[in-house]
N, C-alpha and C. Protein backbone atom coordinates (compact mmCIF):
# COMPACT_ATOMS: atom_id res chain seq x y z
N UNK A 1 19.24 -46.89 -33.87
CA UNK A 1 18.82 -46.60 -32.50
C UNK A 1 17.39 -47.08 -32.30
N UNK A 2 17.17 -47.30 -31.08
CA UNK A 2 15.80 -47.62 -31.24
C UNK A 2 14.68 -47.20 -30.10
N UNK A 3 13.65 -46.37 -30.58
CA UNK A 3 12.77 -45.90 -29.69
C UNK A 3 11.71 -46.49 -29.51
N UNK A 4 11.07 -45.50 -28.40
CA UNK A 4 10.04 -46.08 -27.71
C UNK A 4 8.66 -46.13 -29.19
N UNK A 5 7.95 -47.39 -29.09
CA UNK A 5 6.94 -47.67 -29.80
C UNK A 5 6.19 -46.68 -29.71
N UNK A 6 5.10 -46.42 -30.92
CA UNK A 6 4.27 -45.41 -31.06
C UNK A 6 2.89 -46.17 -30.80
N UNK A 7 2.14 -45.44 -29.93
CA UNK A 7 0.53 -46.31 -29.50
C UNK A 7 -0.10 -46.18 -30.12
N UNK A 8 -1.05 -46.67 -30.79
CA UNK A 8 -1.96 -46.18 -32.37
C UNK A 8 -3.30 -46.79 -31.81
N UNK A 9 -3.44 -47.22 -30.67
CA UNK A 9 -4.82 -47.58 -30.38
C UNK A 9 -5.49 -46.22 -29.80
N UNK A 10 -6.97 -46.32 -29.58
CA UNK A 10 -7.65 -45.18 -28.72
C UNK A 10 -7.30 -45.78 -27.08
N UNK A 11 -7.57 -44.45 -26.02
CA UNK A 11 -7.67 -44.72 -25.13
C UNK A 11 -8.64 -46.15 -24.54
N UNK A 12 -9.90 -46.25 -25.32
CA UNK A 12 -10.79 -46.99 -25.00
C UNK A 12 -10.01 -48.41 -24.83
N UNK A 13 -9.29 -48.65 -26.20
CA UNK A 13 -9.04 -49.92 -26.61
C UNK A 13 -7.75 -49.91 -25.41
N UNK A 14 -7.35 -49.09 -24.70
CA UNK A 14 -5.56 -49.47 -24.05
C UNK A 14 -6.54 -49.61 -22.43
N UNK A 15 -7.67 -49.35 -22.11
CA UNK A 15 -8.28 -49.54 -20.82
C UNK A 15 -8.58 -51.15 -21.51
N UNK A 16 -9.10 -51.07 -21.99
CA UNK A 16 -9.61 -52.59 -22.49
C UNK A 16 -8.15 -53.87 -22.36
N UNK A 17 -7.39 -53.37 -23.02
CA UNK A 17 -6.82 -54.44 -22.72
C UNK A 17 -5.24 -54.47 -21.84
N UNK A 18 -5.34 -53.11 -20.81
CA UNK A 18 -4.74 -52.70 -20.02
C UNK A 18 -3.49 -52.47 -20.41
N UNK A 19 -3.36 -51.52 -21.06
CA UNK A 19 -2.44 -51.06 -21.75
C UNK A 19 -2.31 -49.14 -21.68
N UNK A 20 -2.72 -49.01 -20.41
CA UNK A 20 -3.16 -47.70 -20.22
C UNK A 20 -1.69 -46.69 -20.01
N UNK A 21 -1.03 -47.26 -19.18
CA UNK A 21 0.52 -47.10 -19.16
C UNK A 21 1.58 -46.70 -20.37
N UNK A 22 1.12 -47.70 -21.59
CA UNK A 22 1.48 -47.58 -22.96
C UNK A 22 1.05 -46.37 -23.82
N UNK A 23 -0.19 -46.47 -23.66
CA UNK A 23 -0.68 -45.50 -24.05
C UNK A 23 -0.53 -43.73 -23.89
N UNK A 24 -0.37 -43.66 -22.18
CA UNK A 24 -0.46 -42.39 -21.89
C UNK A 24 1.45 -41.86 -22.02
N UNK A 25 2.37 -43.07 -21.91
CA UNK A 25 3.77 -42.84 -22.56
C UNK A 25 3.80 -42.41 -23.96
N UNK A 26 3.33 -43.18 -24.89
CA UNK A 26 3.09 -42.87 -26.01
C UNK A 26 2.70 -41.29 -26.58
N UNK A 27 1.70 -40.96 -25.96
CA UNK A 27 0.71 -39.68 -26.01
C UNK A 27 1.61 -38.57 -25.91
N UNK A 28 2.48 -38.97 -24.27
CA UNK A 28 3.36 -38.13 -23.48
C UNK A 28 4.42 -37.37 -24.80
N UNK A 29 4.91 -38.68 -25.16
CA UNK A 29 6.13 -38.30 -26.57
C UNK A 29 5.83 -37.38 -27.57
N UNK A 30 4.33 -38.04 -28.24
CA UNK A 30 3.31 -37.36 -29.03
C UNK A 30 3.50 -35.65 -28.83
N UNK A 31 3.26 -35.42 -28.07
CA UNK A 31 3.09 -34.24 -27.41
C UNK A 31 4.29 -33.60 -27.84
N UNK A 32 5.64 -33.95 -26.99
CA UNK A 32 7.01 -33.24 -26.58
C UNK A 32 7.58 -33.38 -27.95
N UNK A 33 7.04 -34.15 -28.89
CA UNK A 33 7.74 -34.29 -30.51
C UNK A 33 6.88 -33.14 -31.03
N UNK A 34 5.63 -33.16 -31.14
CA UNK A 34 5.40 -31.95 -31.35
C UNK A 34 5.83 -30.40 -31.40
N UNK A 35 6.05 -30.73 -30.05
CA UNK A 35 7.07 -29.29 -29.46
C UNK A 35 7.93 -29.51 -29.92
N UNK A 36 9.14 -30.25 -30.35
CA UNK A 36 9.80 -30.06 -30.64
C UNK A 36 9.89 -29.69 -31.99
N UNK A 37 9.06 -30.07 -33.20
CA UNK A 37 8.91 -29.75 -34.13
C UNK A 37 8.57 -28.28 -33.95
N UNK A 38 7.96 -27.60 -33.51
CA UNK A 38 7.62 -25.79 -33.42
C UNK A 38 8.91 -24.93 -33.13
N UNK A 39 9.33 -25.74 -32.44
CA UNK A 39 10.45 -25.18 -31.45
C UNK A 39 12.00 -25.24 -32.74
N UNK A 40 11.70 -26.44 -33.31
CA UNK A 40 12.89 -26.42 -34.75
C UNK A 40 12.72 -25.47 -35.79
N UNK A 41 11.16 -25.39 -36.28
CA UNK A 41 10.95 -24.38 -36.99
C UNK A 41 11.24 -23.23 -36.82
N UNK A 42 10.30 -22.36 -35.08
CA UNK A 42 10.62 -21.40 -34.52
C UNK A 42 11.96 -20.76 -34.63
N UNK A 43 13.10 -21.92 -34.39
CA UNK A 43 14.29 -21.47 -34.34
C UNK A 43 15.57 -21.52 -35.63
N UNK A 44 14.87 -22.23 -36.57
CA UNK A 44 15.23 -22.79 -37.52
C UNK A 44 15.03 -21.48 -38.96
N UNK A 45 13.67 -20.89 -38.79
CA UNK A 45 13.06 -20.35 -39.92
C UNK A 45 13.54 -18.43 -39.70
N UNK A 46 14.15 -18.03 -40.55
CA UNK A 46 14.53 -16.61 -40.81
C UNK A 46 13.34 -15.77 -41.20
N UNK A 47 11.91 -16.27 -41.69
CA UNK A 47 11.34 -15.52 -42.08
C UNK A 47 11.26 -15.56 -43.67
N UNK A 48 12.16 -16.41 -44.43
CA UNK A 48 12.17 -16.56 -45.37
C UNK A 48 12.33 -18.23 -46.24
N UNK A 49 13.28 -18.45 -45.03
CA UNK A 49 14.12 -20.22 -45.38
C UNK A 49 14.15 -20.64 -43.85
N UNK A 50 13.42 -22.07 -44.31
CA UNK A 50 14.02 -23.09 -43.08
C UNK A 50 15.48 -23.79 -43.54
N UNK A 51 16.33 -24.09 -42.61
CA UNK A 51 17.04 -24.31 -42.36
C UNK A 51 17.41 -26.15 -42.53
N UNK A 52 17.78 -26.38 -43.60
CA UNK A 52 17.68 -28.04 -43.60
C UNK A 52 18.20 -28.82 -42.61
N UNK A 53 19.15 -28.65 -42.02
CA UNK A 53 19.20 -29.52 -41.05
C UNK A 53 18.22 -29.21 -39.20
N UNK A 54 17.06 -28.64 -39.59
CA UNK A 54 16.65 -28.48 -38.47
C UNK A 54 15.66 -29.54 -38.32
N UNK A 55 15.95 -30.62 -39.15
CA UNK A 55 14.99 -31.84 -38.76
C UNK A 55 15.79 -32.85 -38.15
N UNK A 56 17.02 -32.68 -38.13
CA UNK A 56 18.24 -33.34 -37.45
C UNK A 56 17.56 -33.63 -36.23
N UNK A 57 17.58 -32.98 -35.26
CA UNK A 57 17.45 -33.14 -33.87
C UNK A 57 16.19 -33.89 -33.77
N UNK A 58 15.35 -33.14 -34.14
CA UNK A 58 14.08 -33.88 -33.43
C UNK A 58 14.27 -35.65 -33.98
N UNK A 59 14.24 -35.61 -35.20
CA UNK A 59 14.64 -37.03 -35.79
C UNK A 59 15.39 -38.01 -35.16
N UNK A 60 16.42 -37.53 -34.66
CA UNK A 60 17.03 -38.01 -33.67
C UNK A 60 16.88 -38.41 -31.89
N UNK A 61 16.20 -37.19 -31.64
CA UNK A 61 15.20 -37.29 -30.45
C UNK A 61 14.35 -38.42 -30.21
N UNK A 62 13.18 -38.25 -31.40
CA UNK A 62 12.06 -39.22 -31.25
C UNK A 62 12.11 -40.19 -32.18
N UNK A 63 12.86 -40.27 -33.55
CA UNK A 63 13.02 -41.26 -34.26
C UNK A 63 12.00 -40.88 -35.27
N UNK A 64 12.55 -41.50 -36.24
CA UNK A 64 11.42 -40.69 -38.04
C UNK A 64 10.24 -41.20 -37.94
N UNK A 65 9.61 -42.37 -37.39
CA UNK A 65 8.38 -42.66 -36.94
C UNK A 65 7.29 -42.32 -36.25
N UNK A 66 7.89 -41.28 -35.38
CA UNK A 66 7.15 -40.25 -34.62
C UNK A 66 6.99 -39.19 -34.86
N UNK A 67 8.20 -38.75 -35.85
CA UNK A 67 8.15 -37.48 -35.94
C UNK A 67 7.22 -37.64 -37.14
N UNK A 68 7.04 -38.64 -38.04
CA UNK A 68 6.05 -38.97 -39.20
C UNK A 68 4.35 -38.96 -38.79
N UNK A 69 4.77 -39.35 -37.90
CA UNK A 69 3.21 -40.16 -37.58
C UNK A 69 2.79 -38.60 -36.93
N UNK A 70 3.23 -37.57 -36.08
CA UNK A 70 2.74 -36.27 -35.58
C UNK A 70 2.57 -35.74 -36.63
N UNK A 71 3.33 -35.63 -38.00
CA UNK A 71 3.25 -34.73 -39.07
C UNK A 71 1.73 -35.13 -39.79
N UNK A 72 2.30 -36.63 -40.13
CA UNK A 72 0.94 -36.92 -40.80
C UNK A 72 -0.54 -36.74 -39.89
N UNK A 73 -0.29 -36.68 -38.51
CA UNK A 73 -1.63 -36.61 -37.80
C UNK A 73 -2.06 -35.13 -37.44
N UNK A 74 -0.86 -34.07 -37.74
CA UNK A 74 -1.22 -32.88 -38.06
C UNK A 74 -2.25 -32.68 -39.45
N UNK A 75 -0.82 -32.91 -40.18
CA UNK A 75 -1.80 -32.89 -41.76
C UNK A 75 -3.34 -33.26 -41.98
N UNK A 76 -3.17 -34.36 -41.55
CA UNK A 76 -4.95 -35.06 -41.11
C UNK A 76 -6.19 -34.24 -40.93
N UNK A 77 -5.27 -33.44 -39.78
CA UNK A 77 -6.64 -32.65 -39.28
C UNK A 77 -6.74 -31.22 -39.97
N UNK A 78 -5.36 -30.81 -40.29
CA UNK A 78 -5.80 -29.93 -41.26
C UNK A 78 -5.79 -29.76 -42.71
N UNK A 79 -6.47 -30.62 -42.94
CA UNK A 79 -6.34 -31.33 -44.46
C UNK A 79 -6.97 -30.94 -45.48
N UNK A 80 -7.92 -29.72 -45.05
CA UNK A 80 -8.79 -28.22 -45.71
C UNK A 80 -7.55 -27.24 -46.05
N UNK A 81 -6.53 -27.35 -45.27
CA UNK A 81 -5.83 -26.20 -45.51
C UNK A 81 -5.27 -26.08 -46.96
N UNK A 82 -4.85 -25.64 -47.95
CA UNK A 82 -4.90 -25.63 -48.86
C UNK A 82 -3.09 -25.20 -48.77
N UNK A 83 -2.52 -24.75 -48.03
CA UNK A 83 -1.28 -24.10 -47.95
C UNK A 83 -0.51 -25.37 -47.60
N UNK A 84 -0.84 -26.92 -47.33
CA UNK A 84 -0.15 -27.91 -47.56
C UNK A 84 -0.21 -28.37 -49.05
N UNK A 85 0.63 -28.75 -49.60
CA UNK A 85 0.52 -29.61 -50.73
C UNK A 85 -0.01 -31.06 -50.28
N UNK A 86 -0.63 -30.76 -52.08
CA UNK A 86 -1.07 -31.90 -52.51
C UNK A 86 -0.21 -33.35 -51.87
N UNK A 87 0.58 -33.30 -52.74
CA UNK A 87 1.53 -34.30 -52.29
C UNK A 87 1.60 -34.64 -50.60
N UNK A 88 1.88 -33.56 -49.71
CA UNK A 88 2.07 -33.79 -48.46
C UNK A 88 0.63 -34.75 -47.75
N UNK A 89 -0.45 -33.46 -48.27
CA UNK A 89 -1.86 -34.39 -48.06
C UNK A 89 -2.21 -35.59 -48.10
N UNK A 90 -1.10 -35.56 -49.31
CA UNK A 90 -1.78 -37.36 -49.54
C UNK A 90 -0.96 -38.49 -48.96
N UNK A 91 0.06 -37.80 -48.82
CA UNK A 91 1.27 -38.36 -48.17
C UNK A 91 0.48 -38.43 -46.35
N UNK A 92 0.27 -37.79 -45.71
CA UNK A 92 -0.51 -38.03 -44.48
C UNK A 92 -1.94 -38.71 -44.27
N UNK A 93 -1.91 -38.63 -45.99
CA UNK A 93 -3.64 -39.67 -45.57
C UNK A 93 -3.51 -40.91 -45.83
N UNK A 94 -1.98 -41.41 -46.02
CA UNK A 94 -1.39 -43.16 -45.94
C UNK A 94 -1.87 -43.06 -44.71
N UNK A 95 -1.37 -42.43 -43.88
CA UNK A 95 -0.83 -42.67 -42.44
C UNK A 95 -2.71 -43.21 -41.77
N UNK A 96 -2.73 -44.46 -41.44
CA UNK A 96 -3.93 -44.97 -40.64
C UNK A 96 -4.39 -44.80 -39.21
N UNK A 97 -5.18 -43.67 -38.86
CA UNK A 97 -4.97 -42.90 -37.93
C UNK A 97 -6.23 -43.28 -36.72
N UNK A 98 -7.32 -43.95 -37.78
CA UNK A 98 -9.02 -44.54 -37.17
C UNK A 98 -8.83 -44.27 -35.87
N UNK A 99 -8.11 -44.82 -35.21
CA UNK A 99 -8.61 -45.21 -33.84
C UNK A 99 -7.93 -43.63 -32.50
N UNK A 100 -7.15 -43.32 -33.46
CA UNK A 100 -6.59 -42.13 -32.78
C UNK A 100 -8.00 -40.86 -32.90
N UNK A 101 -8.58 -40.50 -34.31
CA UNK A 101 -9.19 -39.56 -34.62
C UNK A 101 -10.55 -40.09 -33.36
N UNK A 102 -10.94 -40.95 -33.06
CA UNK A 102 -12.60 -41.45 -32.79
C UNK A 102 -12.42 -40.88 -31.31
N UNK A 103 -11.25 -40.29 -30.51
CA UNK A 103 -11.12 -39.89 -29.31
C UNK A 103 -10.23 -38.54 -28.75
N UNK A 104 -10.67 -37.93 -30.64
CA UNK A 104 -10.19 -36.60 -30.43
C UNK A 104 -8.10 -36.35 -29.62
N UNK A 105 -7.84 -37.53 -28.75
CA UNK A 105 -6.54 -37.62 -28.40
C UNK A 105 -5.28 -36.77 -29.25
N UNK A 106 -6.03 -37.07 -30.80
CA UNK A 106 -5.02 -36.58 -32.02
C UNK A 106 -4.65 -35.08 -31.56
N UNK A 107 -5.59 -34.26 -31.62
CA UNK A 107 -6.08 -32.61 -31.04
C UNK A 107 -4.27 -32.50 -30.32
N UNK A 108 -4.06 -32.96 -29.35
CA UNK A 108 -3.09 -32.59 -28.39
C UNK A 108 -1.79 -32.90 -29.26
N UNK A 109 -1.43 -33.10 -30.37
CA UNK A 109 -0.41 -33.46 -31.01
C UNK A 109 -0.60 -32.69 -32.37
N UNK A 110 -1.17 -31.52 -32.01
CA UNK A 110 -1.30 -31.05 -33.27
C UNK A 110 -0.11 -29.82 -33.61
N UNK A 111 0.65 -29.81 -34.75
CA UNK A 111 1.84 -29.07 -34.99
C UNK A 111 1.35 -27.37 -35.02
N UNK A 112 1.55 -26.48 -34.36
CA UNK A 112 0.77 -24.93 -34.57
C UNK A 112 1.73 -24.14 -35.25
N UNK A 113 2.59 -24.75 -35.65
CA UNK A 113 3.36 -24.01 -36.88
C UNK A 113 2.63 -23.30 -38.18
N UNK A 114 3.08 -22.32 -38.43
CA UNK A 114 2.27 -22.14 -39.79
C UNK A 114 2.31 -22.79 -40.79
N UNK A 115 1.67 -23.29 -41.59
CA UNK A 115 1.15 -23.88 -42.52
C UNK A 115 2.03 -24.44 -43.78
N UNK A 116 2.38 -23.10 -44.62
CA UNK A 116 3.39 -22.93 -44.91
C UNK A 116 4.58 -23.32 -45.07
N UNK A 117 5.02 -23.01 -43.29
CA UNK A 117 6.65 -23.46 -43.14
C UNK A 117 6.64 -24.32 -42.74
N UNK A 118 5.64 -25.32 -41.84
CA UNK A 118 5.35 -26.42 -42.01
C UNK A 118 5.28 -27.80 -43.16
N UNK A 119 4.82 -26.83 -44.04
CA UNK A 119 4.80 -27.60 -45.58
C UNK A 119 6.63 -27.88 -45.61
N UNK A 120 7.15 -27.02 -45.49
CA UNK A 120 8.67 -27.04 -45.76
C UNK A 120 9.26 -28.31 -44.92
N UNK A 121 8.95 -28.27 -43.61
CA UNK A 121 9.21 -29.30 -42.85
C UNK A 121 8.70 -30.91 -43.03
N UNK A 122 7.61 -30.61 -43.18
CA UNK A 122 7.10 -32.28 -43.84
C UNK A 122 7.55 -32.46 -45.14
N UNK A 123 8.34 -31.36 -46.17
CA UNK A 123 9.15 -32.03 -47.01
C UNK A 123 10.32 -32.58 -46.32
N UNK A 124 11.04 -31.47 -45.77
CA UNK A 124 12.31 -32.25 -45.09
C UNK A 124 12.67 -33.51 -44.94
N UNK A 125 11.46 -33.75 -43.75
CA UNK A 125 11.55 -34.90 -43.34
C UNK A 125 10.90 -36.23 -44.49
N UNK A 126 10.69 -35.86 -45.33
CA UNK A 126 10.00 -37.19 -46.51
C UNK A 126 11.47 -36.81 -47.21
N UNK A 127 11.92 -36.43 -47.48
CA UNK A 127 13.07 -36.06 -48.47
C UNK A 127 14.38 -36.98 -47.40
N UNK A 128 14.40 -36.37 -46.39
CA UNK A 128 15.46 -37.29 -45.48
C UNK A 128 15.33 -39.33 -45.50
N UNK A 129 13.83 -39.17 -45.39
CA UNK A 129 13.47 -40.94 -45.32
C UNK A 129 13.57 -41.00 -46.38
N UNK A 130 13.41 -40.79 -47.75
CA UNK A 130 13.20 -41.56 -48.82
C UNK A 130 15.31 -41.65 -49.11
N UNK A 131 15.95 -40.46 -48.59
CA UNK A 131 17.50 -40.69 -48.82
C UNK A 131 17.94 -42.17 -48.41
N UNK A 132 17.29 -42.05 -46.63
CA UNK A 132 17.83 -42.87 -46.38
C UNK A 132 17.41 -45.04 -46.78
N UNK A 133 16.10 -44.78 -47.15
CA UNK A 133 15.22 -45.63 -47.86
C UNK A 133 16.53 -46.00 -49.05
N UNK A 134 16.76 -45.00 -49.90
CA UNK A 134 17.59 -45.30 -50.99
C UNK A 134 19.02 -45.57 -50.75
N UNK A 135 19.49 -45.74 -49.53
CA UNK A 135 20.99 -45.63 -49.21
C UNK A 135 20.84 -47.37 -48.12
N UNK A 136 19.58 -47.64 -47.78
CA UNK A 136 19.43 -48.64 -47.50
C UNK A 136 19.43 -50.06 -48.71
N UNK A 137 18.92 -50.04 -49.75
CA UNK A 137 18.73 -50.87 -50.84
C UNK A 137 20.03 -50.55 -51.57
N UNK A 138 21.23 -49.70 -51.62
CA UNK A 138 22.34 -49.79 -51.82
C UNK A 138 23.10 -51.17 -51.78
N UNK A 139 23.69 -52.00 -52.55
CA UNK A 139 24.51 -52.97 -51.81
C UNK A 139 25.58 -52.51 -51.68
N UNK A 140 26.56 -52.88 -50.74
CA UNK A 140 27.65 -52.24 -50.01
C UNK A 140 29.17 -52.49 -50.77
N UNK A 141 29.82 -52.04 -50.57
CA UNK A 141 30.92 -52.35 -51.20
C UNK A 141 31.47 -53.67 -50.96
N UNK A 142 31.36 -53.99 -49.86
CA UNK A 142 31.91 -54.73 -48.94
C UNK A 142 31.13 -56.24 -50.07
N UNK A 143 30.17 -55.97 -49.71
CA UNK A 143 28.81 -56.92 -50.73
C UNK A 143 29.35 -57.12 -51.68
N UNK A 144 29.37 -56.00 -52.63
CA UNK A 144 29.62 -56.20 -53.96
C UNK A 144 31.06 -57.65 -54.68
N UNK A 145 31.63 -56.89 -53.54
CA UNK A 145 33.71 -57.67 -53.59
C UNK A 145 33.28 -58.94 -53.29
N UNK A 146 32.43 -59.42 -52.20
CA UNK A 146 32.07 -60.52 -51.36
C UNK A 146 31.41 -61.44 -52.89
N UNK A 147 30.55 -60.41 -53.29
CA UNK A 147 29.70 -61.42 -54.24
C UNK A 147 30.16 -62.33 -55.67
N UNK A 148 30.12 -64.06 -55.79
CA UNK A 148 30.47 -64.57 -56.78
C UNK A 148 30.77 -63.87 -58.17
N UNK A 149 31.80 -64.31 -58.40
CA UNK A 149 31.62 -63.66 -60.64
C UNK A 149 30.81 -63.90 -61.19
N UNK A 150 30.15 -62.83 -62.06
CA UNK A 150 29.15 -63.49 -63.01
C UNK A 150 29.75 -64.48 -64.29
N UNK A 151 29.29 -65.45 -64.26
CA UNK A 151 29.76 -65.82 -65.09
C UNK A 151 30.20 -65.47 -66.79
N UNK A 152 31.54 -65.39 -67.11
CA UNK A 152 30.98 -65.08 -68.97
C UNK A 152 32.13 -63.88 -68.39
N UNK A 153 31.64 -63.16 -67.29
CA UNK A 153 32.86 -61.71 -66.80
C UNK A 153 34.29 -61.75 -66.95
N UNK A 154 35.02 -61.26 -67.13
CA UNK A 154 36.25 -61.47 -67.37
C UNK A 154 36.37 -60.28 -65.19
N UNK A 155 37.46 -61.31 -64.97
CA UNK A 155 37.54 -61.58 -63.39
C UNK A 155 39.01 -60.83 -63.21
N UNK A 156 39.74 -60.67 -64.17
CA UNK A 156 41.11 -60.30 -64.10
C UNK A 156 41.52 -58.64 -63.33
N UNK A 157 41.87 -58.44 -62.78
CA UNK A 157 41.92 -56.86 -62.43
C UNK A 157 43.03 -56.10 -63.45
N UNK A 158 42.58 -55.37 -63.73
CA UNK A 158 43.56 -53.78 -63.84
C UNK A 158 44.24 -53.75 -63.38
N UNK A 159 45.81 -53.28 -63.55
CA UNK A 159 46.97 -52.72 -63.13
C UNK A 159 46.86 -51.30 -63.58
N UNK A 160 46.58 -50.58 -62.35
CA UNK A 160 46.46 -48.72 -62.98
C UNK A 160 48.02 -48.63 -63.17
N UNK A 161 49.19 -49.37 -62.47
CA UNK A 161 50.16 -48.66 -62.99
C UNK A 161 50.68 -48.41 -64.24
N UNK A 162 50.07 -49.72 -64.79
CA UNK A 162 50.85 -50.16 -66.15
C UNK A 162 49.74 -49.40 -67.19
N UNK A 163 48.74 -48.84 -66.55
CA UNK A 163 47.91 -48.21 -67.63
C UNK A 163 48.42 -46.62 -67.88
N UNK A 164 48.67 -46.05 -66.75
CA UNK A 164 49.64 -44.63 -66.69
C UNK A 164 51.08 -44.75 -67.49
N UNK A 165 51.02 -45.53 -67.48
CA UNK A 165 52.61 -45.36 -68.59
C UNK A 165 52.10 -46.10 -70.16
């Protein structure tokens, strides 16, 4: 599927090269992915366990790129907090954010979930991409049948019937 692009410039730079339209769409999403992330947790979390498929929707909503790029630009800013992991931390300080942080913009996309169950959620969702990361570099069956013999292989098939008796 394919969604709307994520704006990674500052406001400054989208007046500059009139891209202001882009920008404030972008922001707009920013925002409502956010919410939607609180709103999955909110409804998702017992008090004890989040709920694994409550990254379904939003993922689907805004696409793993957005919902990445809000997580990691959460993480960012609260990157003192000590109740994210390591791992997650560092995992959001890939994410190249310069031009977003220099105009404060980030602020309005910030996840107010607790900390915590938040941590749970930015595993989710790294645990979901790296599945599908690994189900991508799969070659397909289809591939495999398609692809030449190696040479030296013996090419002959099996008869399961004649092996059962």
């Amino acid at each position: 599927m394919e969604y709307p692009q994520i704006y990674k410039r500052s406001p400054a730079e989208a007046r500059e090269r009139e891209e202001t339209a882009l920008f404030r769409e972008s922001h707009k999403l920013n925002i409502a992915c956010k919410k939607a992330v609180e709103a999955a947790i909110r409804e998702n979390f017992d008090g004890m366990h989040l709920k694994k498929e409550c990254i379904r929707p939003v993922m689907e909503e805004y696409g793993p790129d957005r919902v990445e790029w809000v997580l990691a630009n959460t993480l960012q800013h609260l990157n003192y907090d000590g109740r994210f992991s390591r791992s997650n931390r560092e995992w959001a300080g890939s994410f190249d954010m310069g031009s977003m942080h220099g105009s404060d913009r980030g602020l309005d996309f910030i996840v107010g979930s607790h900390p915590a169950v938040l941590d749970g959620f930015v595993d989710l969702v790294r645990e979901e991409r790296e599945a599908v990361r690994k189900q991508q570099e799969k070659p397909s069956i289809k591939g495999q049948l398609a692809a030449p013999p190696v040479p030296g292989e013996k090419t002959t098939a099996k008869n399961k019937d004649r092996e059962v008796r």
